[in-house]
C-alpha atoms as a PDB file:
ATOM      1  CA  UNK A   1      44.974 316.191 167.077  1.00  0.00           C
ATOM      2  CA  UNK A   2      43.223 315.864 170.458  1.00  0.00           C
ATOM      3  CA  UNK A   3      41.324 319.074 171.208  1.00  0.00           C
ATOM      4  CA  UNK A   4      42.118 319.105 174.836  1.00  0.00           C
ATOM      5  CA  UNK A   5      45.848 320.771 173.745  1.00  0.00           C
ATOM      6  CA  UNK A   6      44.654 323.419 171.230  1.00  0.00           C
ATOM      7  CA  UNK A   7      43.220 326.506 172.399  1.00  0.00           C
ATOM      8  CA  UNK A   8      39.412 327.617 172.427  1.00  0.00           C
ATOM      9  CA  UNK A   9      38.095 328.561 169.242  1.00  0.00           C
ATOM     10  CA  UNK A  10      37.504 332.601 168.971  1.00  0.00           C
ATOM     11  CA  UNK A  11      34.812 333.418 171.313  1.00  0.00           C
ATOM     12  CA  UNK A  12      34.106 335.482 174.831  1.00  0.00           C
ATOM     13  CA  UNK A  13      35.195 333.224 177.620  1.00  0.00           C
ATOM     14  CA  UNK A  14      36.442 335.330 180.116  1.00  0.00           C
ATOM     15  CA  UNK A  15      33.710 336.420 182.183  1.00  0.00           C
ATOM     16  CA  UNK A  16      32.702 337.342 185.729  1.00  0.00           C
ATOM     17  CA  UNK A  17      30.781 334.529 187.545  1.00  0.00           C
ATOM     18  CA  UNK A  18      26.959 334.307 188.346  1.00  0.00           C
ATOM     19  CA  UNK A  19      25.619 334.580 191.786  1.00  0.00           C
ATOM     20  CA  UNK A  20      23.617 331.434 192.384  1.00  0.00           C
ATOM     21  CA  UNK A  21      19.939 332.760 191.493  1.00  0.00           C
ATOM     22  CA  UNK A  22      20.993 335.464 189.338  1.00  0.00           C
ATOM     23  CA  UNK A  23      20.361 339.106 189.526  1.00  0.00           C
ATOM     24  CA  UNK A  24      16.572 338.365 189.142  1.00  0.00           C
ATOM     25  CA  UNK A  25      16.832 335.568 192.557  1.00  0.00           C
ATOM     26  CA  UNK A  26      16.039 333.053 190.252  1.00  0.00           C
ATOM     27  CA  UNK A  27      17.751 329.595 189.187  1.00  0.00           C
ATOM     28  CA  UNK A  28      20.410 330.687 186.842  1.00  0.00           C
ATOM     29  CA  UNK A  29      21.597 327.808 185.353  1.00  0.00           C
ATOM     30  CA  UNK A  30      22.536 324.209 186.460  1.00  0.00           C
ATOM     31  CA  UNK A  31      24.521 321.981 184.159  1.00  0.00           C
ATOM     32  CA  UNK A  32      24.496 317.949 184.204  1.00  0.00           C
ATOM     33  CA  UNK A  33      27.973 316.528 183.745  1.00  0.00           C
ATOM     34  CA  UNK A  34      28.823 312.512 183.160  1.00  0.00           C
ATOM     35  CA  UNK A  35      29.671 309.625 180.796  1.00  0.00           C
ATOM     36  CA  UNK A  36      27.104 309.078 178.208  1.00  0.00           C
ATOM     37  CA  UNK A  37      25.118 307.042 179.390  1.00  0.00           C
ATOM     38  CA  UNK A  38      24.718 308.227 183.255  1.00  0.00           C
ATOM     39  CA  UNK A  39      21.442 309.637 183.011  1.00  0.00           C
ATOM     40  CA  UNK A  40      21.832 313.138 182.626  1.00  0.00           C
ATOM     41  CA  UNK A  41      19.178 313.670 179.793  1.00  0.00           C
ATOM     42  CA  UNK A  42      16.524 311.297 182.526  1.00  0.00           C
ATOM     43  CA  UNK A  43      17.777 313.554 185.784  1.00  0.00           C
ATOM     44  CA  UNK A  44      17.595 317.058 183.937  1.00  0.00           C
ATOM     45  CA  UNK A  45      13.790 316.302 182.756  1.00  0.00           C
ATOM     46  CA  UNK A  46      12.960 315.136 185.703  1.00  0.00           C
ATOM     47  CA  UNK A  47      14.603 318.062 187.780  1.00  0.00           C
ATOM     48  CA  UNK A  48      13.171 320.289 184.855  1.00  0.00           C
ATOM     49  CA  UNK A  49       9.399 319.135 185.218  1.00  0.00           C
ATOM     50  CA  UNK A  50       9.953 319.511 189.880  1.00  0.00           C
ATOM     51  CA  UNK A  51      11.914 323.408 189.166  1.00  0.00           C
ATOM     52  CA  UNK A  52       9.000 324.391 186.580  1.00  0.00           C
ATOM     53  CA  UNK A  53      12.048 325.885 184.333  1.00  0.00           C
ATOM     54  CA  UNK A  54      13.181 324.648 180.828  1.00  0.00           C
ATOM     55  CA  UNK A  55      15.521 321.457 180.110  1.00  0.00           C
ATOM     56  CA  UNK A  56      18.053 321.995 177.438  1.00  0.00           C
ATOM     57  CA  UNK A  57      19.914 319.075 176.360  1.00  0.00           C
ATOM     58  CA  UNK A  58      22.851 320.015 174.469  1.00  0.00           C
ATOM     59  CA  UNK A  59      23.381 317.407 171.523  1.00  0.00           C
ATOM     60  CA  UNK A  60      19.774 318.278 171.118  1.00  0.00           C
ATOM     61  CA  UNK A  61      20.601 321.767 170.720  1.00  0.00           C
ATOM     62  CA  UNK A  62      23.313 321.338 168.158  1.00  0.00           C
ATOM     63  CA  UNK A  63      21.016 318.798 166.606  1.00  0.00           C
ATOM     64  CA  UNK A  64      18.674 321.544 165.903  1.00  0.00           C
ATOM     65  CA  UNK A  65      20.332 324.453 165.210  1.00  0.00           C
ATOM     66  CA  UNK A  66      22.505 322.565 162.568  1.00  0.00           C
ATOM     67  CA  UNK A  67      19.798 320.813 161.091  1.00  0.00           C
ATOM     68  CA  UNK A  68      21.578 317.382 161.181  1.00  0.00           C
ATOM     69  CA  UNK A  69      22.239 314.525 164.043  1.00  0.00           C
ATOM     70  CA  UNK A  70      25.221 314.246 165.736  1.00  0.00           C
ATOM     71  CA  UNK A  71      26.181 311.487 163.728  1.00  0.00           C
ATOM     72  CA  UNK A  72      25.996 313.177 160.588  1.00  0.00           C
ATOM     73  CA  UNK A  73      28.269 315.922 161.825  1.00  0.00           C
ATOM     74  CA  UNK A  74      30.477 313.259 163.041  1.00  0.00           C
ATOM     75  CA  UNK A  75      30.520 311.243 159.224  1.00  0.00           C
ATOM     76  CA  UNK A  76      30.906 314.777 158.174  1.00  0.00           C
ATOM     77  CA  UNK A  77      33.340 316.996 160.395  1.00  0.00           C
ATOM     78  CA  UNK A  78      34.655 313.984 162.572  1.00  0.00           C
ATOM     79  CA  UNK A  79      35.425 314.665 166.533  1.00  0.00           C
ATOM     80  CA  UNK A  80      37.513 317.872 165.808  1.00  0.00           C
ATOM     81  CA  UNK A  81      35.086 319.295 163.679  1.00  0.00           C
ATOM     82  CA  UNK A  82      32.296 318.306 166.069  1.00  0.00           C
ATOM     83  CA  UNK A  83      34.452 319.362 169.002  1.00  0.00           C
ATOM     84  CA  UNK A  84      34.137 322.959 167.501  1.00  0.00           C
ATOM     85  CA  UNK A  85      30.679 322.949 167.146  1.00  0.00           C
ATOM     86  CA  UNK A  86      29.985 321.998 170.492  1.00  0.00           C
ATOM     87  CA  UNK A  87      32.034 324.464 172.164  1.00  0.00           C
ATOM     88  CA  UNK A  88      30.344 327.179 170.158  1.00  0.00           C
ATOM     89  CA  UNK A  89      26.490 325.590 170.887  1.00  0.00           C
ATOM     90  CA  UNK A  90      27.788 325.473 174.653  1.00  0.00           C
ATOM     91  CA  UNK A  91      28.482 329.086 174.966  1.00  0.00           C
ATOM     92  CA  UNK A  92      25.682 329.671 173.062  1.00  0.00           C
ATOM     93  CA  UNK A  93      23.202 327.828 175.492  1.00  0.00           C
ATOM     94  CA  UNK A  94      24.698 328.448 178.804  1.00  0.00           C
ATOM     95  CA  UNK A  95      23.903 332.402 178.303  1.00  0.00           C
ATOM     96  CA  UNK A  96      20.407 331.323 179.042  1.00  0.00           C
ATOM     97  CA  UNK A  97      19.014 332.440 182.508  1.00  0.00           C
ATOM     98  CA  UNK A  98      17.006 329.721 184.989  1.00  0.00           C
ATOM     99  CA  UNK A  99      17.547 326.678 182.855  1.00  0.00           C
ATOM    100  CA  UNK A 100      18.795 323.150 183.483  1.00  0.00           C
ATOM    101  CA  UNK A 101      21.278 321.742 180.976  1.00  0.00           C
ATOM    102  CA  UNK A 102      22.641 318.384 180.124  1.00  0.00           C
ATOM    103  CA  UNK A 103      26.075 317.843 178.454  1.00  0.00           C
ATOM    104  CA  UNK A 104      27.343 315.176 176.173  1.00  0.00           C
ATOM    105  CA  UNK A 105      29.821 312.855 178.006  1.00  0.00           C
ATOM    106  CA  UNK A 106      32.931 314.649 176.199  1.00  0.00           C
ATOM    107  CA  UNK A 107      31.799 318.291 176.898  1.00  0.00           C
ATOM    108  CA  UNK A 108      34.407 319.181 179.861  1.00  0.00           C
ATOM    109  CA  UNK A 109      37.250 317.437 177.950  1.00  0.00           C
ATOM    110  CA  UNK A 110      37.939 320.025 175.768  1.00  0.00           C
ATOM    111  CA  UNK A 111      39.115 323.565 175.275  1.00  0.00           C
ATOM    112  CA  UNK A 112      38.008 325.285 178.294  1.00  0.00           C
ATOM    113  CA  UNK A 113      34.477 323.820 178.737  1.00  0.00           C
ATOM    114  CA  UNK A 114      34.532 323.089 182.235  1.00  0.00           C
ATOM    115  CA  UNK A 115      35.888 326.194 183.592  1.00  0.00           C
ATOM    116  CA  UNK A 116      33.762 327.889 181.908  1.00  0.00           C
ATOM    117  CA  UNK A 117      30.646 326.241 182.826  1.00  0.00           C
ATOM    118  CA  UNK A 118      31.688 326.415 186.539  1.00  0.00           C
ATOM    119  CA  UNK A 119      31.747 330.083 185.504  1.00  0.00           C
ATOM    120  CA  UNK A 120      27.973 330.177 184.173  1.00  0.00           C
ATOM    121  CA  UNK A 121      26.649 327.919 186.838  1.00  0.00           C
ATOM    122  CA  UNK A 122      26.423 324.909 189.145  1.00  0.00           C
ATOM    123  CA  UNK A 123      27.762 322.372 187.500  1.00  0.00           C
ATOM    124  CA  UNK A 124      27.151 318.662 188.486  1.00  0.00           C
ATOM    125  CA  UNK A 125      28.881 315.727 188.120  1.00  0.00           C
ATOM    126  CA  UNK A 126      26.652 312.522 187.715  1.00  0.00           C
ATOM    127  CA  UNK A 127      29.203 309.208 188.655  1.00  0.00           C
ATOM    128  CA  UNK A 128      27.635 306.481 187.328  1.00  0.00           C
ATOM    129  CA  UNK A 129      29.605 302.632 187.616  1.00  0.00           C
ATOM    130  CA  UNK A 130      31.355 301.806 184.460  1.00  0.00           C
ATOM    131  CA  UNK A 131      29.088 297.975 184.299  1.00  0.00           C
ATOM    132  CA  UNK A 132      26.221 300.309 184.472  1.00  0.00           C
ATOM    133  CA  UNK A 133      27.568 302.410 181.795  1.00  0.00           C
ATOM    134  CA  UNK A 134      27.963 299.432 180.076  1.00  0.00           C
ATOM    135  CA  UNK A 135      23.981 298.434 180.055  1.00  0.00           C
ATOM    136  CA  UNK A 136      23.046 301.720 179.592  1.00  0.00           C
ATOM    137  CA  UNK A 137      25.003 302.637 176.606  1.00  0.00           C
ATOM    138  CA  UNK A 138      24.247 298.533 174.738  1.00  0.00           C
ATOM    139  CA  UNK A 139      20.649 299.673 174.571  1.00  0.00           C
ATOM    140  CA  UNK A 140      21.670 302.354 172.197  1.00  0.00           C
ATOM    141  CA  UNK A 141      25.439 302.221 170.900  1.00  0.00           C
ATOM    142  CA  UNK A 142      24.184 302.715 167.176  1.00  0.00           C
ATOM    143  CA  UNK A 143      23.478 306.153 167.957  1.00  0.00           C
ATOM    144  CA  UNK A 144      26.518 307.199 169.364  1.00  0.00           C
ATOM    145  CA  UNK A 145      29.814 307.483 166.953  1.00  0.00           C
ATOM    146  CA  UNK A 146      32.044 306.601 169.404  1.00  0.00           C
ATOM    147  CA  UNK A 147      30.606 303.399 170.221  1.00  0.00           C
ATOM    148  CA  UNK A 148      29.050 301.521 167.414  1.00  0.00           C
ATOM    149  CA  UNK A 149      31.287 298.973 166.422  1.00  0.00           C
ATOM    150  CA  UNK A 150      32.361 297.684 169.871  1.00  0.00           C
ATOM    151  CA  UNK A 151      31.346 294.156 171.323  1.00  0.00           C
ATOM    152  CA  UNK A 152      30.227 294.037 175.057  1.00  0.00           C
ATOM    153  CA  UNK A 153      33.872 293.313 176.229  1.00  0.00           C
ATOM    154  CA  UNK A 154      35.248 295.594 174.078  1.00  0.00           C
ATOM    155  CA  UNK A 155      32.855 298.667 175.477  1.00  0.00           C
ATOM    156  CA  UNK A 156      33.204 298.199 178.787  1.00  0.00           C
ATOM    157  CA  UNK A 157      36.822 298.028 178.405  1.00  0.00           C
ATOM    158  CA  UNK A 158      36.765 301.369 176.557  1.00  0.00           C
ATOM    159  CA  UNK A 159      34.381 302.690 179.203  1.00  0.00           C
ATOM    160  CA  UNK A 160      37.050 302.173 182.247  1.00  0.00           C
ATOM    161  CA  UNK A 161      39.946 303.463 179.930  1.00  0.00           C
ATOM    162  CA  UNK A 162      37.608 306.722 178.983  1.00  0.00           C
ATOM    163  CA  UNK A 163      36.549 307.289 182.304  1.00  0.00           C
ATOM    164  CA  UNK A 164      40.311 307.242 183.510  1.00  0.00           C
ATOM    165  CA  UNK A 165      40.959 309.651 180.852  1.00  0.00           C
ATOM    166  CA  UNK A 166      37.924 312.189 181.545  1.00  0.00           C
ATOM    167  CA  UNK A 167      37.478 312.075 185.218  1.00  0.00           C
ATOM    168  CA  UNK A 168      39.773 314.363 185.758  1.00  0.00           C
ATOM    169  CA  UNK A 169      37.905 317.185 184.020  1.00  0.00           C
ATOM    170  CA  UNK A 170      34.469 315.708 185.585  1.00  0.00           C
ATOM    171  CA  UNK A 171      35.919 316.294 188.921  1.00  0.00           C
ATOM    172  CA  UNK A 172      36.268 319.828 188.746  1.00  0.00           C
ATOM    173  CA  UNK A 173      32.131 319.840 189.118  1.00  0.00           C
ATOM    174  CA  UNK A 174      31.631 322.021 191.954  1.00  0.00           C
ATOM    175  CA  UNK A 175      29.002 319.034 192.528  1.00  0.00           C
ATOM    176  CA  UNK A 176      29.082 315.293 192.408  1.00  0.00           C
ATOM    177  CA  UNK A 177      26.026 313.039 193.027  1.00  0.00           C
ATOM    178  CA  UNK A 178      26.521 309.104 192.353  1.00  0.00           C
ATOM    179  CA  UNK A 179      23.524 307.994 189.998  1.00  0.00           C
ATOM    180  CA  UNK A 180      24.566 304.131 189.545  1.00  0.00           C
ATOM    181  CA  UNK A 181      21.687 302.629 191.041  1.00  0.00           C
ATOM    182  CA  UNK A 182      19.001 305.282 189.169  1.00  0.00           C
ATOM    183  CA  UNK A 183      17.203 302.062 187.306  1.00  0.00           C
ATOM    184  CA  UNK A 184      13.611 302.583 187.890  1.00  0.00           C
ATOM    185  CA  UNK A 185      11.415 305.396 188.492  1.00  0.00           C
ATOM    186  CA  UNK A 186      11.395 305.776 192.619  1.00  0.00           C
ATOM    187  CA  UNK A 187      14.740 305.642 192.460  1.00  0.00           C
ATOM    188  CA  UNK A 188      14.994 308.715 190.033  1.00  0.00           C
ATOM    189  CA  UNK A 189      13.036 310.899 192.313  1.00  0.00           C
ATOM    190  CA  UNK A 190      15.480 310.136 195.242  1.00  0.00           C
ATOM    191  CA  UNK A 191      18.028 310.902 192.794  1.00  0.00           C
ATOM    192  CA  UNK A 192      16.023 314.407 191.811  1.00  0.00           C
ATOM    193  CA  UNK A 193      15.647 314.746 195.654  1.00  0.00           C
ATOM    194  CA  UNK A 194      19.099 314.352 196.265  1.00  0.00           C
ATOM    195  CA  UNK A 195      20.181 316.697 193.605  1.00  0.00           C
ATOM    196  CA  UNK A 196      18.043 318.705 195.155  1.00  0.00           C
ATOM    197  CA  UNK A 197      18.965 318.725 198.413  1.00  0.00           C
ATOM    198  CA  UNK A 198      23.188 318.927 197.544  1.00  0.00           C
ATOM    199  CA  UNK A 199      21.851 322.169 195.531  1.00  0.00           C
ATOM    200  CA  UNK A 200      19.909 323.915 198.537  1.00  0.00           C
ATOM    201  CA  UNK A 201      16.660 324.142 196.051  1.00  0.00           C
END
């Protein structure tokens, strides 16, 4: 069953949006949307290390507090299971104050995800070029479930089909900042600087 028709597993998820900077004027929290793949995990450190305030990346976070890689809960659980866990680690992580988090490429796709993460914070959508994609994700399909047993041809077809599928939900970022040409490091500080600059920080 595809998650994105069921409802949210139990949890709070109706509740009154931040200011930007909190009650204390600080950062409150900006989350990194995209296709694995985009550079959300590169932009967020890099952002992270400028802001002086912690990185969180999510499958990181699940990672950690389950004790097992994403993989594993995939083998284990498959993409419902998974699906469940994420959600939970999500509302878990975005009640932290003044942090930067990154998202896993399916994050917005299901239950209520993105409206509630427009609800904890800025929320920005990193559009990256599906040949991009492509390159990015070759480098290191093994470790992503999804991906591991498609050839070149057949990846970047799923890549255009997926994006078709998930834009949608990536476009109700209250933020988008194009990151297809982030392939060296200059070029990720304009990115940074841009992000930046779109987020009046």
């Amino acid at each position: 069953m595809d998650n994105r028709t069921q409802h949210a597993p139990d949890s709070e998820t109706n509740q009154t949006p931040l200011p930007w900077g909190g009650a204390g004027g600080g950062f409150s929290r900006i989350i990194l949307i995209g296709y694995m793949g985009a550079g959300k995990t590169t932009v967020g450190k890099a952002l992270s290390k400028e802001l002086g305030i912690p990185f969180y990346d999510l499958d990181w976070y699940i990672e950690s507090r389950r004790r097992k890689t994403i993989p594993q809960i995939f083998a284990e659980q498959g993409e419902e299971g998974f699906r469940k866990i994420e959600y939970n680690m999500l509302h878990e992580l975005a009640e932290f104050e003044d942090v930067i988090i990154s998202c896993g490429g399916g994050t917005p796709c299901f239950f209520d995800n993105i409206d509630y993460m427009n609800q904890q914070g800025q929320v920005v959508y990193l559009r990256c070029e599906p040949e991009v994609l492509q390159k990015h994700l070759m480098m290191g399909k093994t470790e992503r479930p999804l991906l591991k047993d498609k050839s070149p041809e057949q990846l970047i077809g799923y890549i255009k089909e997926h994006l078709q599928e998930r834009e949608p939900f990536y476009n109700k970022a209250r933020f988008k900042l194009d990151v297809s040409l982030m392939d060296n490091y200059e070029k990720i500080s304009i990115t940074v600087a841009q992000l930046r600059k779109i987020l009046a920080l």
